[in-house]
Protein backbone atom coordinates (compact mmCIF):
# COMPACT_ATOMS: atom_id res chain seq x y z
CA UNK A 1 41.79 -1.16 39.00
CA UNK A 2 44.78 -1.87 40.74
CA UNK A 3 48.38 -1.83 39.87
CA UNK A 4 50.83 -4.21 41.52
CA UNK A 5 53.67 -2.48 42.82
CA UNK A 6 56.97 -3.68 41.53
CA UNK A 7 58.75 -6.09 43.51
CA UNK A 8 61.70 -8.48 43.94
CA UNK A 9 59.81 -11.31 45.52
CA UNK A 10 56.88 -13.71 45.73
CA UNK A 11 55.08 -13.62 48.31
CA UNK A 12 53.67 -16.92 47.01
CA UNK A 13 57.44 -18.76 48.31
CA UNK A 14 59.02 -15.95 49.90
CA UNK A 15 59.33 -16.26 53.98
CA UNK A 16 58.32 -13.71 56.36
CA UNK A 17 62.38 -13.03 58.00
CA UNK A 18 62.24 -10.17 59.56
CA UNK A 19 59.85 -8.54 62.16
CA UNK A 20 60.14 -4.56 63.26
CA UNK A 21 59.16 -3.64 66.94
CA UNK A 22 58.62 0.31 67.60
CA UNK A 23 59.22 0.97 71.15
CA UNK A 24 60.53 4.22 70.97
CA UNK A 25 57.51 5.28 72.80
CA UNK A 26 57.67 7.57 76.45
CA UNK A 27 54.94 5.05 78.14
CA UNK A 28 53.41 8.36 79.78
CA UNK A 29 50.30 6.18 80.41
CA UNK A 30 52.40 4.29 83.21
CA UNK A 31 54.27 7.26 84.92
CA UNK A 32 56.01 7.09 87.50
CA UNK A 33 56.28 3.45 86.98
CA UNK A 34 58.07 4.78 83.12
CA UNK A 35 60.20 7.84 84.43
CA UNK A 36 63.40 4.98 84.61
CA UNK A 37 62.64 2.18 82.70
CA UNK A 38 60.63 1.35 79.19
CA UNK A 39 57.13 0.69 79.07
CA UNK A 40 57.60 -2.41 77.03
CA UNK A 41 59.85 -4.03 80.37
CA UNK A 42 57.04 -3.73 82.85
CA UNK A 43 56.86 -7.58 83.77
CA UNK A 44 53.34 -9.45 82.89
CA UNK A 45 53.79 -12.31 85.95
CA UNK A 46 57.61 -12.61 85.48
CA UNK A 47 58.32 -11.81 82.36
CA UNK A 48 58.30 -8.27 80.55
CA UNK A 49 55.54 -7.25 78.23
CA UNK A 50 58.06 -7.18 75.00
CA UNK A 51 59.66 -11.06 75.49
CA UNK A 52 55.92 -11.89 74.94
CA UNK A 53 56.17 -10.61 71.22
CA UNK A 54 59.15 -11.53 70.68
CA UNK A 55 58.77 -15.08 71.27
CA UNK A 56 55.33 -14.61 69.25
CA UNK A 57 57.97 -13.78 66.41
CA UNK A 58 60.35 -16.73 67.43
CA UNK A 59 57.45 -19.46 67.08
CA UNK A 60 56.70 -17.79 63.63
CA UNK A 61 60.03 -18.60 62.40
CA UNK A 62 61.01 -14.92 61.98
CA UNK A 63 64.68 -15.27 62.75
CA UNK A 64 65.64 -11.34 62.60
CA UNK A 65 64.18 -8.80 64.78
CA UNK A 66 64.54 -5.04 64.27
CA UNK A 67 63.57 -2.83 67.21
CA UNK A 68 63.27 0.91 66.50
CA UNK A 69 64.48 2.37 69.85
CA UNK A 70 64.83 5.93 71.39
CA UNK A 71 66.16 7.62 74.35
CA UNK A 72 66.13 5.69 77.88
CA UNK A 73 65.67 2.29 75.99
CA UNK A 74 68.81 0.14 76.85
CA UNK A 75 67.23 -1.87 79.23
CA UNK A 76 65.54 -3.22 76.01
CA UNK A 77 69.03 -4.12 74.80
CA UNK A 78 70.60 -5.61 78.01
CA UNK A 79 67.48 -8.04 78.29
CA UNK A 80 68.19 -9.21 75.35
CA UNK A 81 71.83 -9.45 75.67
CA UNK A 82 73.81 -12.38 77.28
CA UNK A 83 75.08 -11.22 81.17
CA UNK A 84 78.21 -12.45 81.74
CA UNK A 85 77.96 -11.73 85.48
CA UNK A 86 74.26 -12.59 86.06
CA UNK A 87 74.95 -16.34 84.17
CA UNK A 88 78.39 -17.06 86.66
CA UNK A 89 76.44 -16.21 89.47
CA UNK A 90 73.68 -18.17 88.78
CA UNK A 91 76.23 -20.86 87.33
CA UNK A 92 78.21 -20.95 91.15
CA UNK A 93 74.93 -20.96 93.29
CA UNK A 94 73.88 -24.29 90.87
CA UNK A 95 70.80 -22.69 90.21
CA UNK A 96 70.57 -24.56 86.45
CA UNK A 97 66.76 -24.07 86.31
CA UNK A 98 66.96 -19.92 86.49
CA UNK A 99 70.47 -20.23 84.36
CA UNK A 100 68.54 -22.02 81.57
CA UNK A 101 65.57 -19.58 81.16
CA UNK A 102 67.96 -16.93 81.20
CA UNK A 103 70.51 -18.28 78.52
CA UNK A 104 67.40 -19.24 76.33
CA UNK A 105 66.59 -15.37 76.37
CA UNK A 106 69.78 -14.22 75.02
CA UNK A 107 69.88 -16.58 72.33
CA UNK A 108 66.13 -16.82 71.32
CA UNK A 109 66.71 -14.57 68.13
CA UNK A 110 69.32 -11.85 66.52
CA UNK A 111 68.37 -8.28 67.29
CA UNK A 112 69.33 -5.35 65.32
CA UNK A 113 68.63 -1.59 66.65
CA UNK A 114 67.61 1.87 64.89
CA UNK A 115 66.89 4.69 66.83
CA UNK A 116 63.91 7.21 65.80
CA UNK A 117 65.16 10.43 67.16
CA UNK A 118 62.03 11.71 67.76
CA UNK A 119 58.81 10.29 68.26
CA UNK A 120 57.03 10.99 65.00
CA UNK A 121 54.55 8.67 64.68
CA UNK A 122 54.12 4.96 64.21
CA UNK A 123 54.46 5.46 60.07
CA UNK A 124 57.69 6.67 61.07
CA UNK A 125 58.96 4.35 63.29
CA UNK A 126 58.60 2.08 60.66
CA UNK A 127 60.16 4.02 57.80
CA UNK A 128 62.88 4.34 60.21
CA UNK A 129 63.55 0.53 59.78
CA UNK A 130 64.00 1.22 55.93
CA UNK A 131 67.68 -0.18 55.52
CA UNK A 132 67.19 -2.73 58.35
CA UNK A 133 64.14 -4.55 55.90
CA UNK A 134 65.70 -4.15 52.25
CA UNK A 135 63.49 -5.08 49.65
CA UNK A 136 61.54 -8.34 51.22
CA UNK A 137 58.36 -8.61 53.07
CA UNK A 138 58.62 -8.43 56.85
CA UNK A 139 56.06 -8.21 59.98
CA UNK A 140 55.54 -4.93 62.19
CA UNK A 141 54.59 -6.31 66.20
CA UNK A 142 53.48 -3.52 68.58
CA UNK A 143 54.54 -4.80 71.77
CA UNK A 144 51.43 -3.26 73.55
CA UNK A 145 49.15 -5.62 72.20
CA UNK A 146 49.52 -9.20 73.30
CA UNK A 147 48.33 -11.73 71.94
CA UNK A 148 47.28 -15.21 73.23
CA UNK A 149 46.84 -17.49 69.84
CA UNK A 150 47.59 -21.11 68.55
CA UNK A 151 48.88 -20.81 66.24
CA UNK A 152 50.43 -17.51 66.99
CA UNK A 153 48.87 -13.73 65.62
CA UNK A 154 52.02 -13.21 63.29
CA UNK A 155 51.76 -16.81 61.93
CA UNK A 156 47.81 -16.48 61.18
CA UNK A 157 49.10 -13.69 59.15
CA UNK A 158 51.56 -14.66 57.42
CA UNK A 159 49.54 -17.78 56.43
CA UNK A 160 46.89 -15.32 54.83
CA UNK A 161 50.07 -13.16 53.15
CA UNK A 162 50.96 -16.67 51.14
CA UNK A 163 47.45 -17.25 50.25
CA UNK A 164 46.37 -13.53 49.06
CA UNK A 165 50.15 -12.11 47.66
CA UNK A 166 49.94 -9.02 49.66
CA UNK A 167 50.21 -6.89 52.74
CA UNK A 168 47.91 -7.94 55.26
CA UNK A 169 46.68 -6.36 58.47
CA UNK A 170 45.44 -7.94 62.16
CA UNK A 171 41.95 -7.07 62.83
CA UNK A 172 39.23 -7.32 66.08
CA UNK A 173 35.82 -6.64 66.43
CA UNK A 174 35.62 -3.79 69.17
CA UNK A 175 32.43 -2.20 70.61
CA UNK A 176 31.25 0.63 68.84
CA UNK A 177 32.05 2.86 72.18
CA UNK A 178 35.50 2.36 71.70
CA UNK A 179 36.15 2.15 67.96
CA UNK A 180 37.33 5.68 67.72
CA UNK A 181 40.71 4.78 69.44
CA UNK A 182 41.91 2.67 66.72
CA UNK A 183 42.34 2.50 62.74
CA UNK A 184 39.45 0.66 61.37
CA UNK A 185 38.90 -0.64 57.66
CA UNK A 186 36.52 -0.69 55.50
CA UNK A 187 35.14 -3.87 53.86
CA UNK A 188 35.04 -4.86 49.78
CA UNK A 189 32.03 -6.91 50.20
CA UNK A 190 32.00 -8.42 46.40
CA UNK A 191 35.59 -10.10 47.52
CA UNK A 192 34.61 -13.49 48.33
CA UNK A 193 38.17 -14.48 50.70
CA UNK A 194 36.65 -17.31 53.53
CA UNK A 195 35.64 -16.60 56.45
CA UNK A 196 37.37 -13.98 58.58
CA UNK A 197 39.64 -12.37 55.65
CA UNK A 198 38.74 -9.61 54.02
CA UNK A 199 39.85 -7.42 51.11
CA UNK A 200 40.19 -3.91 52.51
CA UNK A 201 38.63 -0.48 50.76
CA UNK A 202 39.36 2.17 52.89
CA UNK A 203 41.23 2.61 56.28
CA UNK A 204 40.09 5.28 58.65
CA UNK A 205 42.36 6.42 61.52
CA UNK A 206 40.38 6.59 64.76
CA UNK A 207 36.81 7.79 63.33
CA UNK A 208 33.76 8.91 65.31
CA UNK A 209 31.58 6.08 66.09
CA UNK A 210 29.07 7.54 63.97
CA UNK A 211 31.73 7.86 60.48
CA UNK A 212 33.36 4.46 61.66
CA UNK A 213 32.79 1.74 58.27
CA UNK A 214 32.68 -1.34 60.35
CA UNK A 215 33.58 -2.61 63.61
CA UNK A 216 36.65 -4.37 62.15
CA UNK A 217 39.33 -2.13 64.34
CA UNK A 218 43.06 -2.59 62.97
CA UNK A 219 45.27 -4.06 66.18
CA UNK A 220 49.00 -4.39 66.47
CA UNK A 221 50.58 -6.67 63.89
CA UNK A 222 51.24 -6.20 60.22
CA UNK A 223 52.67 -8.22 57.76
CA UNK A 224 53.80 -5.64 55.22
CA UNK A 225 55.54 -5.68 51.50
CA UNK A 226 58.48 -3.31 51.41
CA UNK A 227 56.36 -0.85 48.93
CA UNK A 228 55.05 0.28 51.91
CA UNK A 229 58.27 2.76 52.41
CA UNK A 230 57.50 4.80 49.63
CA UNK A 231 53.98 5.34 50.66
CA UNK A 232 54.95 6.08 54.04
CA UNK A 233 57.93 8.68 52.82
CA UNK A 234 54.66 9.87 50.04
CA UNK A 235 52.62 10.34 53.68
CA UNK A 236 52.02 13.75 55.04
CA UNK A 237 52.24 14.63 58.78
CA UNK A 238 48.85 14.35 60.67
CA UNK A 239 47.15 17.56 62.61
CA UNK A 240 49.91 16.38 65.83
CA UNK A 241 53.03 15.82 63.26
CA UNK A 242 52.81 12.39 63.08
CA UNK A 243 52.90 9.82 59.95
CA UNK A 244 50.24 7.64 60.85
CA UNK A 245 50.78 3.82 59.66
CA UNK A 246 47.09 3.85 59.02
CA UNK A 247 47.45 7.13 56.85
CA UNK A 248 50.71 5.26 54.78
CA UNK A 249 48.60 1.96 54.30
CA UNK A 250 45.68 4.18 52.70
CA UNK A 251 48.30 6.04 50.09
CA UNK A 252 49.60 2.30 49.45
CA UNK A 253 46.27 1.37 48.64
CA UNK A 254 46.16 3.68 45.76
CA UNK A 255 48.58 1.31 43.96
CA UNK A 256 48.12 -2.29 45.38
CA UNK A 257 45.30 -4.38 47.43
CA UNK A 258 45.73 -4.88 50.75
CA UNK A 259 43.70 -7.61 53.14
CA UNK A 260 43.08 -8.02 56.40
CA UNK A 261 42.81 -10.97 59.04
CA UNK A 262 40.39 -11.66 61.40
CA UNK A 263 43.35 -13.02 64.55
CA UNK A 264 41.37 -15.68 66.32
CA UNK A 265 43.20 -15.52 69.99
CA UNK A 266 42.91 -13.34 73.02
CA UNK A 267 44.61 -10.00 73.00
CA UNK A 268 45.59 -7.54 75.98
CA UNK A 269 46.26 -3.91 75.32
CA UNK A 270 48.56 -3.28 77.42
CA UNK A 271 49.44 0.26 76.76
CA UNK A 272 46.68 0.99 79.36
CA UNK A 273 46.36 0.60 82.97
CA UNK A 274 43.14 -1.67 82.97
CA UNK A 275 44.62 -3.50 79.99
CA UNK A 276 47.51 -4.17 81.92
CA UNK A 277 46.08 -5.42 85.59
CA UNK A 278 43.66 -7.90 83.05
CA UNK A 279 46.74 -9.39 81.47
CA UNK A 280 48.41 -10.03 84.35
CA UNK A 281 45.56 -11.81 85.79
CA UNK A 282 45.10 -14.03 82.79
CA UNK A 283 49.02 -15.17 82.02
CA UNK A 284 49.19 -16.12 85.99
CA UNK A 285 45.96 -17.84 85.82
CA UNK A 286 47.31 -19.76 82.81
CA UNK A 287 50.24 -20.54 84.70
CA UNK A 288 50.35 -24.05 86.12
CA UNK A 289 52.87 -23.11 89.10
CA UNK A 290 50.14 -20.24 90.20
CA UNK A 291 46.73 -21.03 89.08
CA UNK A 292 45.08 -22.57 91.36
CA UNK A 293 45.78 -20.20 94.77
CA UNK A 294 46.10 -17.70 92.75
CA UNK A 295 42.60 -18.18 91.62
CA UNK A 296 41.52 -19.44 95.54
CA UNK A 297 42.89 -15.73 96.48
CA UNK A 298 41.03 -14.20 93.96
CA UNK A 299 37.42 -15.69 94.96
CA UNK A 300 38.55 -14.91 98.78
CA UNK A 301 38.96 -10.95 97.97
CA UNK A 302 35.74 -8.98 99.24
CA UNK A 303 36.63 -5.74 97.42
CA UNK A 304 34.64 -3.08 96.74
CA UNK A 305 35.38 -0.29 94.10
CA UNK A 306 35.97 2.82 95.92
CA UNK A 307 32.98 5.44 95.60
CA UNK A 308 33.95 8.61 93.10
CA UNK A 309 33.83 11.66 94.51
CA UNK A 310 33.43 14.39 92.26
């Protein structure tokens, strides 16, 4: 039986205000590309993987964002910033196209910063964010994973948060070959929630494909209740001293439900190389400006992959 945790809110009428982004990461996957400049500002066409989630947010109408930084990060913060010298020039050469796009940037949202000192752990990035969130629900986006969706990922969530009065969690279906890179859940099949929301039992963090309880693999974007903190603070270190957000969510569960959506939408992982080359080919084939001999190029390329040699 479950008891639900205290709380200042309703979910039922409260809004979604605030959404936490960890990218603290080193984005070792990308060296040398990383050795100078975040992960999260490698460009997808011609804009940077991160503006993607944070305009996810901005069409959610999550007006606050929170991003839990570390060292070498600031190029987060100037992107978001307004630059004085960038706008004049652009302002003198009457280049009002280019001036627009990058005014709207600056003021697309308010950002707040927290560093996380050292990189403990996704459970810990977001405990980090503790004083930043208060005592109201908010969303965690992991920049890595993004997310083509109308209506947005975050918004399909915090639809579901409204309708079940609890934390809720972004799901996939993922091939059995790879399920043991992600958290996956585990179903309670006598809750009856419509189709693609489910009441979740268990959460495993990245199980053998043999141990895995379902193909339902947890991707990144949460829409949590602030009870969460405690958990996560309650949450020992894993075998690589790590919280895991996985590991925090299964000590919350002790006390509270939790759900979990089904996102409907096309998602790119890209914290990996292949996941990265596939995005970019999709956003500039959904571009109107580049589609079409972008595509023609495509079809003309006579590649072959290059023969391993062991």
């Amino acid at each position: 039986m479950y008891i639900r945790a205290a709380a200042c809110y309703d979910a039922l009428v409260t809004p979604v205000r605030k959404a936490v982004f960890p990218v603290a990461g080193l984005g070792t996957r990308f060296l040398p590309a990383t050795k100078a400049q975040p992960k999260e500002m490698l460009p997808l066409v011609d804009k940077p993987i991160i503006q993607y989630g944070v305009e996810e947010a901005v069409a959610a109408g999550i007006d606050n964002i929170i991003l839990v930084t570390g060292r070498g990060k600031n190029a987060i913060e100037d992107h978001f910033d307004v630059s004085v010298e960038l706008e004049a020039f652009l302002e003198a050469r009457g280049k009002r196209d280019q001036l627009d796009e990058v005014r709207k940037i600056s003021n697309m949202i308010n950002f707040t910063y927290v560093r996380q000192r050292e990189p403990l752990g996704l459970g810990h990035a977001v405990l980090v964010a503790r004083e930043l969130v208060g005592n109201e629900p908010f969303a965690v986006i992991l920049g890595d994973d993004v997310i083509d969706a109308d209506p947005p990922a975050i918004t399909q969530l915090i639809d579901v948060f409204h309708r079940v009065n609890g934390p809720v969690l972004a799901v996939e279906r993922v091939p059995r070959e790879d399920i043991s890179s992600y958290g996956v859940i585990k179903i309670d099949e006598s809750a009856k929630l419509g189709p693609g929301v489910f009441q979740v039992s268990d959460l495993v963090e990245k199980p053998s494909r043999e141990e895995a309880p379902s193909d339902l693999a947890i991707i990144g974007r949460y829409v949590l209740t602030p009870d969460i903190f405690p958990a996560l603070a309650a949450t020992k270190s894993d075998r690589t001293g790590e919280i895991q957000l996985t590991n925090g969510l299964r000590e919350l569960l002790k006390s509270r439900p939790i759900y979990a959506c089904e996102i409907k939408g096309v998602r790119h992982d890209t914290g990996n190389k292949l996941g990265f080359l596939k995005a970019v080919v999709y956003f500039a084939l959904r571009r109107p400006d580049l589609a079409e001999k972008f595509s023609a190029y495509l079809r003309s390329l006579n590649l072959q992959a290059p023969v391993s040699r062991k």
